[in-house]
Protein backbone atom coordinates (compact mmCIF):
# COMPACT_ATOMS: atom_id res chain seq x y z
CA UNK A 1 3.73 -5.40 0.32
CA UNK A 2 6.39 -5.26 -2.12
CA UNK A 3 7.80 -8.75 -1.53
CA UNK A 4 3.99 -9.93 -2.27
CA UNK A 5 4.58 -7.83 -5.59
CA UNK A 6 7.96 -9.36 -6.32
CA UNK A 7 6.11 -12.50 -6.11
CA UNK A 8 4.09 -12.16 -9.01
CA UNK A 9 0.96 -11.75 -6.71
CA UNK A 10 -2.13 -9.12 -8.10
CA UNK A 11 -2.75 -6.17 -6.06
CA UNK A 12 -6.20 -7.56 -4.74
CA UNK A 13 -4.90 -10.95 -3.39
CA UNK A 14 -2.28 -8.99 -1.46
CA UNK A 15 -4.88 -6.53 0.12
CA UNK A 16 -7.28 -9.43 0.99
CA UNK A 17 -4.04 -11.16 2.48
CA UNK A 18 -3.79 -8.02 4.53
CA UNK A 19 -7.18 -6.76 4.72
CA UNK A 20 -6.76 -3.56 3.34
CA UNK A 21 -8.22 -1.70 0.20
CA UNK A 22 -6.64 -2.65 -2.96
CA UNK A 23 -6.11 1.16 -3.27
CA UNK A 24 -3.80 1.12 -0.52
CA UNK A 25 -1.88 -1.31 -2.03
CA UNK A 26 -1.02 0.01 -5.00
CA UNK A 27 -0.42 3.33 -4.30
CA UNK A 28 2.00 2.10 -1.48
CA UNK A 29 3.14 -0.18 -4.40
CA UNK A 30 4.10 2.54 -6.64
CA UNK A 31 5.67 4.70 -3.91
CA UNK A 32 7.60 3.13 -0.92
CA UNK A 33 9.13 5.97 0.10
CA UNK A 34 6.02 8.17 1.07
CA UNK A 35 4.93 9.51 4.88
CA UNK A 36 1.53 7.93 4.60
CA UNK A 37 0.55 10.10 7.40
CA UNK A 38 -1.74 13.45 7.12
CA UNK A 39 0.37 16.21 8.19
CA UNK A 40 -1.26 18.20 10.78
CA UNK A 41 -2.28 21.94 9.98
CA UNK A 42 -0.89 23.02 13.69
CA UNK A 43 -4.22 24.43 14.29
């Protein structure tokens, strides 16, 4: 997603490139680094 970015492209052509929400995108967009995962409660 971020070479999309570096290519000038807008956050909603990338997620209908990679049918995903546009939300998605940019969050992931302004932070790489981050466990997109829910941690579990160990319940």
């Amino acid at each position: 997603m971020v070479a999309y970015k570096n290519e000038s492209k807008v956050v909603r052509e990338i997620a209908r490139q990679l049918r995903i929400s546009s939300n998605t995108v940019s969050n992931f967009i302004r932070n790489p680094e981050s466990d997109r995962r829910k941690k579990k409660t160990g319940r």
